[in-house]
Protein backbone atom coordinates (compact mmCIF):
# COMPACT_ATOMS: atom_id res chain seq x y z
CA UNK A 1 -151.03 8.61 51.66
CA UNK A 2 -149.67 5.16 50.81
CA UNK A 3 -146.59 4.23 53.37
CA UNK A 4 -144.67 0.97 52.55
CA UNK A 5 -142.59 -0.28 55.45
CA UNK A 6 -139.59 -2.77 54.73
CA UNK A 7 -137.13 -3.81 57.70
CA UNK A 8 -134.45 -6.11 58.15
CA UNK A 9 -135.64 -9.73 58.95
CA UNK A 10 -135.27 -9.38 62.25
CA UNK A 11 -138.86 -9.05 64.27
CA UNK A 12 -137.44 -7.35 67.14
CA UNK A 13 -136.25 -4.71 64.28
CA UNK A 14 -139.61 -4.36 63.21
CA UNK A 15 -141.98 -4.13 66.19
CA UNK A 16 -140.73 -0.63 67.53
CA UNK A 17 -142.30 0.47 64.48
CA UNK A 18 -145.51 -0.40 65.18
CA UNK A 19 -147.13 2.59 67.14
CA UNK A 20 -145.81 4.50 64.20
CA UNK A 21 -147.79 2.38 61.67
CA UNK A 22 -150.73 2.39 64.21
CA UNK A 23 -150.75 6.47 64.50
CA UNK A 24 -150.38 6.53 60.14
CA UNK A 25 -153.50 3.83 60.24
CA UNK A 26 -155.46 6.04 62.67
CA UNK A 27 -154.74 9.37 60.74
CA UNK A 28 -156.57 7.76 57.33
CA UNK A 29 -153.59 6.09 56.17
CA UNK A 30 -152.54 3.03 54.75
CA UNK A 31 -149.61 0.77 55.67
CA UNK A 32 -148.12 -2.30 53.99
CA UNK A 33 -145.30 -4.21 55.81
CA UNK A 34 -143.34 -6.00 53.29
CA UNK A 35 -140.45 -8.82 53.85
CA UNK A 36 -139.89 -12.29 54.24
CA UNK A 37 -142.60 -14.67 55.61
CA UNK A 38 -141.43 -15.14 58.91
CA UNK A 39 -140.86 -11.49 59.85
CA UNK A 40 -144.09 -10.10 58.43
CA UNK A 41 -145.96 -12.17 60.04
CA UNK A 42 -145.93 -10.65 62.90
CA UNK A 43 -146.54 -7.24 61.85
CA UNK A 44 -149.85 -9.73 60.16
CA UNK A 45 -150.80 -10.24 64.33
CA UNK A 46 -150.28 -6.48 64.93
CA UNK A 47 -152.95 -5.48 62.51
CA UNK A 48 -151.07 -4.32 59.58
CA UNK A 49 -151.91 -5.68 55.86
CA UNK A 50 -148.55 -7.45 54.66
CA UNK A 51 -147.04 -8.40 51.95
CA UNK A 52 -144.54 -11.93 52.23
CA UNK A 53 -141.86 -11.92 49.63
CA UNK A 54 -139.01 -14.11 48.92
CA UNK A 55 -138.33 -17.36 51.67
CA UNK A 56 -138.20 -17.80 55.64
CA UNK A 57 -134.75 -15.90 56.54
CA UNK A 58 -134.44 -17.51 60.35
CA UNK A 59 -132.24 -15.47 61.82
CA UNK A 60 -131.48 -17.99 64.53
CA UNK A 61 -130.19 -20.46 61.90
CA UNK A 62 -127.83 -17.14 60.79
CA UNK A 63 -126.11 -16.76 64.02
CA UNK A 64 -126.29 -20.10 65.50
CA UNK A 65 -124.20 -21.06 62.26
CA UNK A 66 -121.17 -19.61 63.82
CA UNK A 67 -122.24 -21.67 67.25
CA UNK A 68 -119.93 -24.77 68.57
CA UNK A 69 -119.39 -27.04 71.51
CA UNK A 70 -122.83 -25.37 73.05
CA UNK A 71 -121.05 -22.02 73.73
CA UNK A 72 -122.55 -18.90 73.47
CA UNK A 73 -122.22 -16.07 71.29
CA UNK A 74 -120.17 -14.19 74.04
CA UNK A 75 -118.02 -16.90 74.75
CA UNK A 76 -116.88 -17.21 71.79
CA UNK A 77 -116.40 -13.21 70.71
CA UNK A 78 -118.92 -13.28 67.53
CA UNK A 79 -120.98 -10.97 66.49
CA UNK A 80 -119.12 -8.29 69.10
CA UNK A 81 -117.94 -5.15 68.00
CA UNK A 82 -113.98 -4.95 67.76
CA UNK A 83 -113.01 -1.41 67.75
CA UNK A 84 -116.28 -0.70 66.88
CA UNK A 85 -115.93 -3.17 63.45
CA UNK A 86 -119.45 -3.95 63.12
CA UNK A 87 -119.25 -5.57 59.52
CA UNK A 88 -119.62 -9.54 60.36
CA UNK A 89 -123.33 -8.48 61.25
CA UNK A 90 -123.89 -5.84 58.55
CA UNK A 91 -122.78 -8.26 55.94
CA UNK A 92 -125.99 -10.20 56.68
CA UNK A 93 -128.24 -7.08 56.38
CA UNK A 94 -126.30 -5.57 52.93
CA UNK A 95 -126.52 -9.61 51.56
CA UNK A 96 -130.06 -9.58 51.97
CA UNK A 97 -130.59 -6.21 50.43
CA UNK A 98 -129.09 -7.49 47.28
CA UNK A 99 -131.24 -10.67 47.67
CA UNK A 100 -134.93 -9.22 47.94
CA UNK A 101 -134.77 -5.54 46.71
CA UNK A 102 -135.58 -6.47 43.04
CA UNK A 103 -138.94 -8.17 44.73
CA UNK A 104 -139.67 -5.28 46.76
CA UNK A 105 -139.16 -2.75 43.67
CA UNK A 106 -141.99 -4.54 42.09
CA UNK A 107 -144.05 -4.67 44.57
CA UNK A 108 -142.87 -0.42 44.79
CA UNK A 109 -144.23 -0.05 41.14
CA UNK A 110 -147.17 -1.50 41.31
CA UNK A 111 -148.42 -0.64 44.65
CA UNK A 112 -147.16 3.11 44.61
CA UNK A 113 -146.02 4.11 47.81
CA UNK A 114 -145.86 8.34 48.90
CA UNK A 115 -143.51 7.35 51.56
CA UNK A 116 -141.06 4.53 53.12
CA UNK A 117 -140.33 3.58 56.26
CA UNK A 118 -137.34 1.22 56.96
CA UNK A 119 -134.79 0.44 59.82
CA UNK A 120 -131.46 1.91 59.72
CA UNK A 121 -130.08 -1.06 58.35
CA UNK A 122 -132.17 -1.90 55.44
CA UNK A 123 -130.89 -0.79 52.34
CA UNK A 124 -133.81 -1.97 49.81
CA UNK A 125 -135.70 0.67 51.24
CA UNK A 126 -133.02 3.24 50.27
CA UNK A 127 -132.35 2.37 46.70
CA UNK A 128 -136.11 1.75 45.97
CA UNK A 129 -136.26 5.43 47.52
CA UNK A 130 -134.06 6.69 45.03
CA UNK A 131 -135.66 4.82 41.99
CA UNK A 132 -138.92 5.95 42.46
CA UNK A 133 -138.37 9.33 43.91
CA UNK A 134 -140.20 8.05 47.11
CA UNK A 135 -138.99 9.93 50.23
CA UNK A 136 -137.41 7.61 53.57
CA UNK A 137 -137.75 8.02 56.83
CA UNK A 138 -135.68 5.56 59.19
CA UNK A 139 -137.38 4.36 62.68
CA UNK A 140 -134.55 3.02 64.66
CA UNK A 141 -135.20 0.37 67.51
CA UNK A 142 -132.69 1.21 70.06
CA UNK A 143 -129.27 2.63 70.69
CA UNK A 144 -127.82 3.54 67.16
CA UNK A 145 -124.08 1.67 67.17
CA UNK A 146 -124.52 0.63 63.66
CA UNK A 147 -125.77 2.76 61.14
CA UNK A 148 -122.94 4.93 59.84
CA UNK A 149 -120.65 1.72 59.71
CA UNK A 150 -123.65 -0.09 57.86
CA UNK A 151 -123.92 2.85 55.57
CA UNK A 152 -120.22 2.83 54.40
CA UNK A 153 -120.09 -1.13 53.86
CA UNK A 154 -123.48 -0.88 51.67
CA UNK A 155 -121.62 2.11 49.64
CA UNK A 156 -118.75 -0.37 49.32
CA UNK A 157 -120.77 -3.36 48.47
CA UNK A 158 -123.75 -2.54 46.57
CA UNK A 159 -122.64 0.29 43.43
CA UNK A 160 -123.09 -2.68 41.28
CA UNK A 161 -126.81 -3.68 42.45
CA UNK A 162 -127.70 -0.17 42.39
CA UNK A 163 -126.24 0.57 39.18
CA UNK A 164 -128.41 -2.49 37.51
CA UNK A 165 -131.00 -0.77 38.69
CA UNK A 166 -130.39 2.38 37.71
CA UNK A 167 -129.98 4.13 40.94
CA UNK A 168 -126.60 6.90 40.58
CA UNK A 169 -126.15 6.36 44.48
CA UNK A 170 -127.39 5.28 47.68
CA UNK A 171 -129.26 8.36 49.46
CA UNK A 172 -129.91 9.20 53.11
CA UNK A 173 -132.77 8.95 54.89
CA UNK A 174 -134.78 12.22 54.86
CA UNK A 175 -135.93 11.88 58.88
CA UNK A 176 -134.71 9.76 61.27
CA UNK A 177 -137.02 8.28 63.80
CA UNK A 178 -135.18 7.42 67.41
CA UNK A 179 -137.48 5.60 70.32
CA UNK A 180 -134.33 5.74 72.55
CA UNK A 181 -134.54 8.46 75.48
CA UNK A 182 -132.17 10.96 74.13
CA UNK A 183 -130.26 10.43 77.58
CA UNK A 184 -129.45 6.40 76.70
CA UNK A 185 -128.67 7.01 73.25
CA UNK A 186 -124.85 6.67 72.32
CA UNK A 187 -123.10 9.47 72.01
CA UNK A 188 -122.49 10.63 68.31
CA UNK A 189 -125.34 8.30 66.95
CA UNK A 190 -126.52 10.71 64.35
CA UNK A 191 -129.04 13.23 64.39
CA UNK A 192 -132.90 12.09 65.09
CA UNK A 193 -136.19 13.03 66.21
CA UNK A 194 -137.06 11.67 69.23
CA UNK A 195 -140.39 9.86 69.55
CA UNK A 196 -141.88 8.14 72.62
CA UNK A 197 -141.63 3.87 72.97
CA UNK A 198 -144.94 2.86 72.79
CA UNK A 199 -145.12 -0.75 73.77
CA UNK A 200 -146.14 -3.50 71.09
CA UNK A 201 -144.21 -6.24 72.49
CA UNK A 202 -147.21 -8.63 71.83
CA UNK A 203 -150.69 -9.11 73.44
CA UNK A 204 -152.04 -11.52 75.93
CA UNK A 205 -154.43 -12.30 78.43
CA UNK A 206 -153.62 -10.85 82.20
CA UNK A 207 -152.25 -13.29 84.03
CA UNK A 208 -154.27 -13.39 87.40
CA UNK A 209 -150.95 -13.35 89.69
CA UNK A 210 -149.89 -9.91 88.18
CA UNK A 211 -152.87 -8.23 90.53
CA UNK A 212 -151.57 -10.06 94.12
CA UNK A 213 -149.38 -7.67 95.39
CA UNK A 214 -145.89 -9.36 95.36
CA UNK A 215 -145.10 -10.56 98.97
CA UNK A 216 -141.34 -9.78 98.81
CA UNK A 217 -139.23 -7.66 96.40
CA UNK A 218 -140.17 -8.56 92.77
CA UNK A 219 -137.79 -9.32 90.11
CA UNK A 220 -138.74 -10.26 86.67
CA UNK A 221 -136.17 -12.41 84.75
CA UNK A 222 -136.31 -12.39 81.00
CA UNK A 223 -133.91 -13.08 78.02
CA UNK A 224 -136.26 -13.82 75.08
CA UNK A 225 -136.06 -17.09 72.59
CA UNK A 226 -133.24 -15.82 70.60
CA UNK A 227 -131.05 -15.89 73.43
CA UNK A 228 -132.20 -18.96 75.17
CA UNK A 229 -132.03 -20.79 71.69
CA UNK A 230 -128.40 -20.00 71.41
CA UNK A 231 -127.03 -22.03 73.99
CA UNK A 232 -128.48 -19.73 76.32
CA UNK A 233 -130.27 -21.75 78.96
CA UNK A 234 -127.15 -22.17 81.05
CA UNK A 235 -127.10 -18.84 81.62
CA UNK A 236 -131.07 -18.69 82.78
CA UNK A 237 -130.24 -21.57 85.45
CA UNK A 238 -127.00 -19.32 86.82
CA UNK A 239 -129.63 -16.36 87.20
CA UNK A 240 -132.36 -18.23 88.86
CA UNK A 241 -129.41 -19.70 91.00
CA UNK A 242 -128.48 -16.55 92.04
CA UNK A 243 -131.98 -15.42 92.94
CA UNK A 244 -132.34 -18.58 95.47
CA UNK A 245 -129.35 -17.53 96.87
CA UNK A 246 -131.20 -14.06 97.91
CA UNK A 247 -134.20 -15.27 100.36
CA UNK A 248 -135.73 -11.55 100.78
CA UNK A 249 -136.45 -11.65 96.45
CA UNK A 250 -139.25 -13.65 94.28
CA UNK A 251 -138.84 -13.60 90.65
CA UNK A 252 -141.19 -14.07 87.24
CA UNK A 253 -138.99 -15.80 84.85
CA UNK A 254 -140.70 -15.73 81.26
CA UNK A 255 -139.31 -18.76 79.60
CA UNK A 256 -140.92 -20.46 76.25
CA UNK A 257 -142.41 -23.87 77.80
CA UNK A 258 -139.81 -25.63 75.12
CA UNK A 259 -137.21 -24.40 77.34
CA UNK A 260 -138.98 -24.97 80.67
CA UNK A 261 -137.89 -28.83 81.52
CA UNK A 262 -134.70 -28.48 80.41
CA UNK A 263 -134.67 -25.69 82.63
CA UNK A 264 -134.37 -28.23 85.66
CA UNK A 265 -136.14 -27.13 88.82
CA UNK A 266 -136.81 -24.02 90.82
CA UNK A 267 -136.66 -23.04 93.68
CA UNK A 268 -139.51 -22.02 95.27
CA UNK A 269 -139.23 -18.29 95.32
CA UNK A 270 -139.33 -18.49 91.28
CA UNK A 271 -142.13 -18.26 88.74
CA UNK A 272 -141.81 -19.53 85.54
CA UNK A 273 -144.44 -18.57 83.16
CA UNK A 274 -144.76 -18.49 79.30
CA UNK A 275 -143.85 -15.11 77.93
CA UNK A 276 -146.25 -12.57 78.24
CA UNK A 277 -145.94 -9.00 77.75
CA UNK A 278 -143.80 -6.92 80.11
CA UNK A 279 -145.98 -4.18 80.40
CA UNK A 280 -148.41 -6.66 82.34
CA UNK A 281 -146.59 -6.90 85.47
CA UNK A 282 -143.22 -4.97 85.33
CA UNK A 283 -144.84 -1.89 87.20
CA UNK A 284 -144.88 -4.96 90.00
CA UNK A 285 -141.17 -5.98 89.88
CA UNK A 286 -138.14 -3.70 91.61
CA UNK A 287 -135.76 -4.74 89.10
CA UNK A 288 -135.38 -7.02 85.33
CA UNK A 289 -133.02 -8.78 84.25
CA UNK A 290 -132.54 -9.48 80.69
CA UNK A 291 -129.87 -9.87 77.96
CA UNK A 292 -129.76 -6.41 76.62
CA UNK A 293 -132.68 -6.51 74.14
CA UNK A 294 -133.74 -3.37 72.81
CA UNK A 295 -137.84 -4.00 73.34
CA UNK A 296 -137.28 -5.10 76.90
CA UNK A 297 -134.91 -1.98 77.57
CA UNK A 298 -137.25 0.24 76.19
CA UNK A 299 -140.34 -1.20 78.14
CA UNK A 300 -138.31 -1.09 81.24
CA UNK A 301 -137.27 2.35 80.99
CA UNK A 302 -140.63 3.55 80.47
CA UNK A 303 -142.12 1.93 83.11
CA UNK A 304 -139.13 3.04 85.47
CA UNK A 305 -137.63 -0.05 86.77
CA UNK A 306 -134.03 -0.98 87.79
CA UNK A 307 -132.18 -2.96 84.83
CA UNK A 308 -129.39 -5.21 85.13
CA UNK A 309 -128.12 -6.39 81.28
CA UNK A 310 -126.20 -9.79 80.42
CA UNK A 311 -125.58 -8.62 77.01
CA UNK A 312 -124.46 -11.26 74.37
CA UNK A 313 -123.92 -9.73 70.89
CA UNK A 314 -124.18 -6.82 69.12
CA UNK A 315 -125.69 -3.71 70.62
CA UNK A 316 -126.27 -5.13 73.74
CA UNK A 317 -123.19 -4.38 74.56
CA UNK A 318 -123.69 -0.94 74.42
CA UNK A 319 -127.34 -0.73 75.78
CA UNK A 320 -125.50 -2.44 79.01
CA UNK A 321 -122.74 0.22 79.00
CA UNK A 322 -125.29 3.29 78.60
CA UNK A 323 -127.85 2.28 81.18
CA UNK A 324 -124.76 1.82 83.56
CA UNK A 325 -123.74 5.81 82.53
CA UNK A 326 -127.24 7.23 83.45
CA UNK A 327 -127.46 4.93 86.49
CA UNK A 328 -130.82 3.31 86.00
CA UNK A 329 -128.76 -0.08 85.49
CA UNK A 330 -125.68 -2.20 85.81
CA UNK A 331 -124.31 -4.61 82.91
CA UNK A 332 -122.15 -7.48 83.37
CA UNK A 333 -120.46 -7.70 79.95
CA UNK A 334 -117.69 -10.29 80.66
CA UNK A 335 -118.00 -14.03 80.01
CA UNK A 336 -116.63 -14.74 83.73
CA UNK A 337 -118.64 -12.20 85.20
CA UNK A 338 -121.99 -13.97 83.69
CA UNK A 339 -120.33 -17.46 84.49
CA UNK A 340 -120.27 -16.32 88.36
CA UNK A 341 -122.91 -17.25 90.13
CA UNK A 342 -122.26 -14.76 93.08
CA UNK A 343 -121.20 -11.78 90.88
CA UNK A 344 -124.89 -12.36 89.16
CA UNK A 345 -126.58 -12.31 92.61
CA UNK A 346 -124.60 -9.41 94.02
CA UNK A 347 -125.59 -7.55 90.80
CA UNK A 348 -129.14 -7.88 91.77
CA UNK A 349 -128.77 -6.65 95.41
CA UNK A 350 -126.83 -3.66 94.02
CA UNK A 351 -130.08 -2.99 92.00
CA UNK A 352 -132.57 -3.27 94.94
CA UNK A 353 -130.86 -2.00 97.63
CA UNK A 354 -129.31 1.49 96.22
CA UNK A 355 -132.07 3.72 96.07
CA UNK A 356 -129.66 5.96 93.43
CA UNK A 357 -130.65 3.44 90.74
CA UNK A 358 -134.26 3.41 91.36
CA UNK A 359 -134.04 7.37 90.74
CA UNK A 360 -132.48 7.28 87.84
CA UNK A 361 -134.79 4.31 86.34
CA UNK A 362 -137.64 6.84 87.62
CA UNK A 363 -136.11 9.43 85.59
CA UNK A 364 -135.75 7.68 82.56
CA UNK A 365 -139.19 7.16 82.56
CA UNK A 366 -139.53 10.80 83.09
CA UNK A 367 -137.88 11.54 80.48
CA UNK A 368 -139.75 8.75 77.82
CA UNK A 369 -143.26 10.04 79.12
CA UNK A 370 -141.83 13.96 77.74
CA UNK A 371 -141.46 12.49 74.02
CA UNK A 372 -143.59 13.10 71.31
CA UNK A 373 -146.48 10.13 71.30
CA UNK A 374 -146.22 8.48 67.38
CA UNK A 375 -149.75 10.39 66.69
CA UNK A 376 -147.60 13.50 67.32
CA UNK A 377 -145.58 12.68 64.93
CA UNK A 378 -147.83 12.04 61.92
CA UNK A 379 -148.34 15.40 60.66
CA UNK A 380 -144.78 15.84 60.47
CA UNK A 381 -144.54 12.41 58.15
CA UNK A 382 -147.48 14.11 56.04
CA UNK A 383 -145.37 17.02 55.03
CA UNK A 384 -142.43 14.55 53.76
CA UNK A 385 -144.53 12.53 52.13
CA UNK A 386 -144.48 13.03 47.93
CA UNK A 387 -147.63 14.44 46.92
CA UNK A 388 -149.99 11.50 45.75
CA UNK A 389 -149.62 12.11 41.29
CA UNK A 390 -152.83 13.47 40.03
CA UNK A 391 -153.62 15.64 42.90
């Protein structure tokens, strides 16, 4: 079968779906990642054939838009739920929908897809679905805070689109895919299979430090470029700050080297390497902490490690609050709370030295390892799949 997979233009939404598209590829399969040139390229990296439509989207230039006076995202309350009003950042994903789905119906027509794989919040997929009779499956990427307030603004927002089309209305999906462990997943996020993270997080050499056994307690530090490049970097140096101020604890700080002098210097006790893939090392560390990114969460939890989440925007928020609820992690979800140096620190400790969070972290990744693996999940994608016309 022929499986066409469209996401929002946002990478990190696109890279859980990998292992699926890898599984599909392996079966006989083929895959075609569509959307804009700057997403699909690295679905390109991970082996799939891609197709770039329309312009570079730059979702950094999005959100930093709303940005002054070198304050963060946090600090200044966008792109936070409020009362769970999610529409600032659905706005962005319904816009673009409206943009590029005329580009990806042609590409539809001519290239004939059986089935369609998109993220919850990508509504091309959806009315391209209903125009061609294609079924759509939905692969989330992490804790599910969005999707039925997406779904209602897009019913709001695009009859018009979809009538110029000639789509009558804006289906569902027929399967839900869900990569969260059922455990961590908010509650009432609607109904999904689960399916086991597989990590695609990027590839990379080994870095030769990962084999030394660490010679104190190991914590990784990582917060990804997004964060860092949105007036982020002040809140790297309070971290590292706080790990100098614990002499018992070395940390691995994966910082892009464009960040690294402006970083300032080090102590000692601190690594700071180029990003490389979590999976690498983490089994190493005793703890991570990170800004509340899906990928990282999900890496984390399957390799059973302690988290501790700065969250900034959107569902961070909530992937902070549920690891908290399940006790493999704390979240600091305050702006003075990530302002305080000591609070940070203290955070940290908390993580190493209760051995009730290291359980739970351990059973989280019991609990990931007891999902079905992507190639599980194939045969059930075959049967929802419309039969290929002529056979």
């Amino acid at each position: 079968m022929r499986v066409l997979l469209i996401t929002t233009p946002v990478t990190t939404h696109l890279t859980p779906i990998f292992p699926t598209a890898w599984a599909l590829k392996s079966a006989g399969h083929r895959v075609l990642a569509a959307g804009h040139p700057d997403v699909v390229v690295v679905a390109e990296r991970a082996g799939l054939p891609t197709w770039p439509v329309g312009a570079p989207f730059y979702i950094r230039e999005q959100m930093a838009g709303h940005l002054v006076d070198g304050r963060r995202p946090i600090e200044l309350g966008v792109y936070r739920d409020v009362n769970g009003n999610w529409d600032a950042l659905n706005k962005i994903w319904v816009d673009d929908a409206r943009a590029m789905v005329r580009q990806y119906l042609e590409l539809a027509r001519a290239w004939d897809p059986d089935l369609i794989i998109t993220d919850p919040l990508e509504f091309s997929g959806r009315m391209i679905g209903a125009l061609l009779e294609v079924p759509v499956v939905h692969h989330r990427w992490g804790v599910d805070v969005f999707t039925e307030q997406a779904d209602g603004l897009a019913r709001r927002a695009l009859p018009m689109t979809m009538a110029d089309l000639g789509a009558d209305d804006l289906p569902g999906p027929v399967l839900t895919l869900d990569p969260t462990p059922p455990s961590l997943q908010i509650e009432g996020a609607p109904p999904a299979r689960a399916i086991r993270h597989v990590h695609a997080n990027g590839s990379g050499p080994l870095p030769a430090w990962a084999l030394r056994p660490p010679e104190r307690r190991r914590v990784c530090l990582s917060f990804g470029r997004l964060t860092t490049s949105l007036n982020g970097l002040p809140l790297v140096r309070r971290v590292v700050d706080a790990v100098a101020g614990l002499p018992d604890v070395e940390a691995i700080l994966t910082l892009e080297p464009e960040f690294q002098e402006a970083l300032g210097p080090v102590p000692s006790q601190v690594r700071v390497v180029a990003p490389v893939p979590l999976e690498l090392f983490l089994g190493t560390c005793d703890a991570i902490v990170h800004h509340g990114g899906s990928t990282t969460c999900m890496t984390a939890a399957e390799i059973g490690v302690p988290q501790l989440v700065l969250p900034g925007w959107g569902d961070t928020f909530a992937l902070g609050e549920r690891l908290t609820a399940v006790g493999a992690g704390r979240s600091i979800g305050r702006v003075v709370g990530q302002g305080n140096i000591r609070a940070i620190g203290e955070a940290i400790r908390a993580l190493l030295d209760d051995p009730a969070h290291r359980t739970a972290a351990r059973r989280l990744a019991e609990e990931v390892a007891a999902l079905p693996t992507p190639a599980q999940i194939v045969p059930e994608l075959e049967k929802l799949a419309r039969p290929r016309r002529g056979v």
